[in-house]
Protein backbone atom coordinates (compact mmCIF):
# COMPACT_ATOMS: atom_id res chain seq x y z
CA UNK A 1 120.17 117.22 108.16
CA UNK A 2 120.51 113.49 106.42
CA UNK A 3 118.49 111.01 107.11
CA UNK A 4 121.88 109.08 107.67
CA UNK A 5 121.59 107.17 111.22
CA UNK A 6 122.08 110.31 112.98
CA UNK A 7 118.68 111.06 112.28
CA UNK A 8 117.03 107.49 111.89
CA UNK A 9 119.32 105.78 114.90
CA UNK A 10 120.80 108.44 116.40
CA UNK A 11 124.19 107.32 114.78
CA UNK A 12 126.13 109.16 112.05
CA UNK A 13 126.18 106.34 109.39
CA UNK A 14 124.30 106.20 106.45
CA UNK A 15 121.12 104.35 106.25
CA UNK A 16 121.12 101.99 103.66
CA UNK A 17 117.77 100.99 103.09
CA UNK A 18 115.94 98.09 100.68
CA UNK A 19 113.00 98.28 98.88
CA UNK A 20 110.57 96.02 97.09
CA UNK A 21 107.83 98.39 95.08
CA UNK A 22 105.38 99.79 92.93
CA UNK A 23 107.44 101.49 90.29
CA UNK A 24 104.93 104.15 90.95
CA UNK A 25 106.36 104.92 94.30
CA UNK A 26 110.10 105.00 93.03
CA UNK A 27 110.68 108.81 92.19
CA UNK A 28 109.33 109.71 95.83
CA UNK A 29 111.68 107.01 97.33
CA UNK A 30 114.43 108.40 95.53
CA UNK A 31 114.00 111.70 96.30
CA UNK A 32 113.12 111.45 99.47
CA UNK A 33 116.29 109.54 100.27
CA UNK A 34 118.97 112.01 97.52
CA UNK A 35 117.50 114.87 100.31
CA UNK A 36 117.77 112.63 103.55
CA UNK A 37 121.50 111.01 102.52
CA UNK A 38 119.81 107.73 102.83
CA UNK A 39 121.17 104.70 100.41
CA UNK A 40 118.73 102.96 98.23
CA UNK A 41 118.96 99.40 97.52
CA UNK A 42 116.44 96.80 95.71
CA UNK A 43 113.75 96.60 93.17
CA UNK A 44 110.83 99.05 91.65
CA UNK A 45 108.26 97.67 89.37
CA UNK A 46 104.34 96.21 88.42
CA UNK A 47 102.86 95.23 91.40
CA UNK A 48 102.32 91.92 90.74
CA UNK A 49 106.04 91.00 90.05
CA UNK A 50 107.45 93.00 93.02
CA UNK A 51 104.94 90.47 95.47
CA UNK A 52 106.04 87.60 93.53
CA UNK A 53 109.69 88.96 94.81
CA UNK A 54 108.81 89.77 98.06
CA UNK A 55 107.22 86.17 98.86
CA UNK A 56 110.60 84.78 97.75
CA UNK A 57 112.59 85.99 100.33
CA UNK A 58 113.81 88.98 98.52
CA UNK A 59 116.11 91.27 100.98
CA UNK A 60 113.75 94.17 101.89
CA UNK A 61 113.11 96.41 104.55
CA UNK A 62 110.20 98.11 103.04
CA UNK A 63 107.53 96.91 101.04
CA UNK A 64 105.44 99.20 99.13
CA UNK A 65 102.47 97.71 96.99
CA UNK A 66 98.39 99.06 96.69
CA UNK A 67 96.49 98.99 100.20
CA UNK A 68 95.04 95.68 99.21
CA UNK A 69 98.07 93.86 98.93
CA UNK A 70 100.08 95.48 101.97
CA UNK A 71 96.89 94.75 103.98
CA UNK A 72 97.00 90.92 102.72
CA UNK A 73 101.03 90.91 104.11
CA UNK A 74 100.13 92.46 107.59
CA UNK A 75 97.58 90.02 107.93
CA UNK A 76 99.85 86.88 106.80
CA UNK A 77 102.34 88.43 109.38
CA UNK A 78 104.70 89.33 106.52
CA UNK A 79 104.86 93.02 107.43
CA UNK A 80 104.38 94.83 110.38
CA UNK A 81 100.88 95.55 110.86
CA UNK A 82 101.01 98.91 113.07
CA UNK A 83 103.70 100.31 110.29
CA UNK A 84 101.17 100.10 107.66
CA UNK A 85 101.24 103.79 105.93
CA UNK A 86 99.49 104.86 103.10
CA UNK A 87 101.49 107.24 101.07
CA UNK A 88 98.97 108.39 98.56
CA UNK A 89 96.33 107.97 95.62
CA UNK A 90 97.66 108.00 91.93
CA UNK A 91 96.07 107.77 89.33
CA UNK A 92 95.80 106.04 86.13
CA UNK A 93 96.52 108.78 83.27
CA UNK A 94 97.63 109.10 79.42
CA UNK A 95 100.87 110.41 78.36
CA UNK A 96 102.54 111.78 75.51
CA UNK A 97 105.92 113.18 74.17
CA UNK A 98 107.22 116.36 75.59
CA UNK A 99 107.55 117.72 71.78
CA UNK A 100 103.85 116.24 70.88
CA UNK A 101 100.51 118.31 70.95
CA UNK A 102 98.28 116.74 73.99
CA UNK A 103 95.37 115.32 72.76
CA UNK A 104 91.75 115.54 74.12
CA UNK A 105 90.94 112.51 76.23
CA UNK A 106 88.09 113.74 77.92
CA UNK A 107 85.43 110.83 77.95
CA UNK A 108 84.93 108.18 75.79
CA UNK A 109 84.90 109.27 72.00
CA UNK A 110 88.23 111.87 72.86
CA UNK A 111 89.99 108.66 74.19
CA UNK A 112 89.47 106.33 72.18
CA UNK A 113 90.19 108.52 68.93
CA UNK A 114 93.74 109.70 70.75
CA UNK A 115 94.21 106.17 70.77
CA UNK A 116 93.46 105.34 67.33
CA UNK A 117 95.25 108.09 66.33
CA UNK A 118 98.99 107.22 67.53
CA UNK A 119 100.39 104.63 65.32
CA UNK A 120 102.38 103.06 69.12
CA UNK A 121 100.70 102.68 72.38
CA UNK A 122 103.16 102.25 75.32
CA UNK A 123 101.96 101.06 78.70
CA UNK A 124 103.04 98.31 81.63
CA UNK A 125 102.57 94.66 82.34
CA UNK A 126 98.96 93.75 81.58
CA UNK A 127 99.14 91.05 83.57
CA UNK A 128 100.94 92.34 86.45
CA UNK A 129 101.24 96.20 86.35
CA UNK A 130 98.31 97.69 88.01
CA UNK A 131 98.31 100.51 85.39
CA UNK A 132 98.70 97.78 82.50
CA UNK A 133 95.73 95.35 83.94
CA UNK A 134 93.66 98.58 83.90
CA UNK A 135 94.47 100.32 80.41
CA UNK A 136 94.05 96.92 78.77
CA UNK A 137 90.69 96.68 80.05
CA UNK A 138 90.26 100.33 79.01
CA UNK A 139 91.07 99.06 75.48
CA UNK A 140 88.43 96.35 75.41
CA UNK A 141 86.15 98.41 76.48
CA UNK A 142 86.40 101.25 74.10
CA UNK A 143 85.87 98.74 71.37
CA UNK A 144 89.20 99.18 69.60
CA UNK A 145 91.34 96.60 71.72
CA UNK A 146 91.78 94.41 68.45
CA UNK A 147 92.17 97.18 65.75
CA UNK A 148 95.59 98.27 67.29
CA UNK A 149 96.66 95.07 68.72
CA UNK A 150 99.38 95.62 66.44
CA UNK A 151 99.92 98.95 68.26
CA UNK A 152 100.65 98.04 71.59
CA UNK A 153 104.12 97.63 73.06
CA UNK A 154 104.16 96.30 76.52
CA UNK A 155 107.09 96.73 78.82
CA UNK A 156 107.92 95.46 82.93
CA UNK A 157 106.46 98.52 84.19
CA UNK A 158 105.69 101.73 83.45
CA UNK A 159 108.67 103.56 83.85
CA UNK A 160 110.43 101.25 81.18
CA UNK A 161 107.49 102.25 79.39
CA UNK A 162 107.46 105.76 79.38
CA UNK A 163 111.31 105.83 78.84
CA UNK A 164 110.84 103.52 75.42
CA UNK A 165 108.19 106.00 74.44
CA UNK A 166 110.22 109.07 74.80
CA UNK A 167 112.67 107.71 72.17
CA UNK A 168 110.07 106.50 69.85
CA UNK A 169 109.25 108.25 66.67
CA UNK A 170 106.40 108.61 64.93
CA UNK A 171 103.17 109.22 67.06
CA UNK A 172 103.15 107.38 70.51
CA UNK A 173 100.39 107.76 72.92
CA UNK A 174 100.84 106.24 76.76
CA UNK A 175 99.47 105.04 79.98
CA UNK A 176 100.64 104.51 83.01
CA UNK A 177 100.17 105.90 86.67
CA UNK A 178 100.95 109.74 87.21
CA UNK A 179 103.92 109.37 89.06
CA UNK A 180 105.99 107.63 86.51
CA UNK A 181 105.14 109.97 83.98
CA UNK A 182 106.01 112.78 85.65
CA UNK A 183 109.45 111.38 86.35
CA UNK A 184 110.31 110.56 82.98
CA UNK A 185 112.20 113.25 81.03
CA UNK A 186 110.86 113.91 77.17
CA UNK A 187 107.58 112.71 78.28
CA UNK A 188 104.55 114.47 79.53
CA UNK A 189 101.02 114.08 81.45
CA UNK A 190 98.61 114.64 79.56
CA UNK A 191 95.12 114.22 81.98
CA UNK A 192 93.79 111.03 84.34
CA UNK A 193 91.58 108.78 82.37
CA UNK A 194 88.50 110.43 82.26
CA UNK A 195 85.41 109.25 84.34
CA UNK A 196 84.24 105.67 83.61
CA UNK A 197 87.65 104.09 82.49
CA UNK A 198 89.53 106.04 85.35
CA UNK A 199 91.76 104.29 87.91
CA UNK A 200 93.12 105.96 91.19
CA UNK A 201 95.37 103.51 93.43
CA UNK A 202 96.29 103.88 96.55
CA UNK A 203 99.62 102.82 97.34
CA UNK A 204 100.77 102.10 101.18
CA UNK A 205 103.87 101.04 102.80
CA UNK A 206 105.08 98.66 105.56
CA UNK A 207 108.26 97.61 107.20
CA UNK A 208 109.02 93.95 106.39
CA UNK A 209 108.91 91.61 109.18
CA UNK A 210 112.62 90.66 108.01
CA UNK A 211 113.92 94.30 108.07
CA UNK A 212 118.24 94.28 109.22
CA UNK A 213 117.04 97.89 110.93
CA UNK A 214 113.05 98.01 111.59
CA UNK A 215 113.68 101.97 113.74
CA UNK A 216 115.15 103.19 110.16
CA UNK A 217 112.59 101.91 107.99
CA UNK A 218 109.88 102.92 110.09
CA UNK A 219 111.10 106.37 110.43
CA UNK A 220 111.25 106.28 106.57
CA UNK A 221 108.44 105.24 105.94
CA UNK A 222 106.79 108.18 107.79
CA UNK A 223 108.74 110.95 106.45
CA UNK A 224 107.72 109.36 102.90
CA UNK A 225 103.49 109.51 103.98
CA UNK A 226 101.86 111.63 101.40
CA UNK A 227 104.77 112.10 98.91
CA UNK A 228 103.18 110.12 95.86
């Protein structure tokens, strides 16, 4: 049955529903709502951006950012605090082509010579993407953050990202969370980043205190727990 307002009012309308959130939570959204009927409206993308929208007044009915953020809105009043949901950990992983041999990227030397490798290196905001803050510190860290400065091509958020790299030539390499990448035709997961550079977010949900239909967004939000 849809989750048109039969199911989430007990009417037989469609639910028309609008989000502001993670880009990693977008393919679950989506597909959640393509099975339920539902109608989705609003904005997907890096974290940071998607709270800059959603403390403008941006239309939303659900809000979905990491734990720490969501928690920081239910405490400002800004969400409702007993619809808080966490909807799952992602993490943080390397992607390449679908046509391109995976590399190793098992620890430290692996990673950082699949990195120096690729003549492109796509990945999301570094300044507000929480995969992009992440991999860029990754890249300092490994020592090489300089030597392919030239390299790097930054885009909004990672699905942008991952869609630029599928029609790149050459020899791209990726990061981003899981979740994009694996809803990205012509691109493919490759592994998390391995232990010591690895990242695994936890993303949660709320209904926004300015909802139009707070019993339809709540109901959403629960059938969309543990999807990510």
């Amino acid at each position: 049955m849809g989750a048109g307002r039969e199911d989430l009012r007990g009417e037989a309308r469609p639910v028309k529903l609008r989000f502001v959130s993670a880009g990693a939570a977008q393919a679950a959204v989506r597909a959640l709502a393509a099975r339920e009927g539902a109608e989705v409206e609003g904005h997907f993308g890096a974290v940071g951006a998607m709270l800059e929208k959603f403390d403008a007044g941006e239309p939303c009915d659900i809000v979905i950012l990491t734990r720490k953020q969501v928690d920081a809105l239910a405490a400002a009043g800004s969400v409702l605090a007993q619809s808080v949901t966490d909807l799952g950990a992602v993490p943080t992983s390397i992607a390449v082509r679908s046509s391109d041999p995976a590399p190793s990227v098992t620890g430290a030397e692996t990673l950082r010579a699949a990195l120096l490798a690729a003549d492109a290196i796509y990945f999301p905001d570094p300044a507000k993407a929480t995969a992009g803050i992440h991999f860029d510190k990754v890249l300092r860290e490994l020592g090489i953050r300089d030597r392919v400065e030239s390299r790097i091509r930054t885009f909004p958020n990672g699905a942008t990202a991952m869609r630029a790299m599928a029609e790149a030539g050459g020899h791209p390499i990726g990061c981003t969370q899981a979740t994009e990448i694996a809803a990205t035709p012509g691109v493919r997961l490759v592994a998390p980043l391995p232990p010591g550079f690895d990242l695994v977010t936890v993303y949660s949900g709320a209904v926004a205190g300015r909802a139009a239909d707070r019993d339809a967004a709540a109901r959403f939000l629960a059938r969309l727990r543990g999807t990510l």
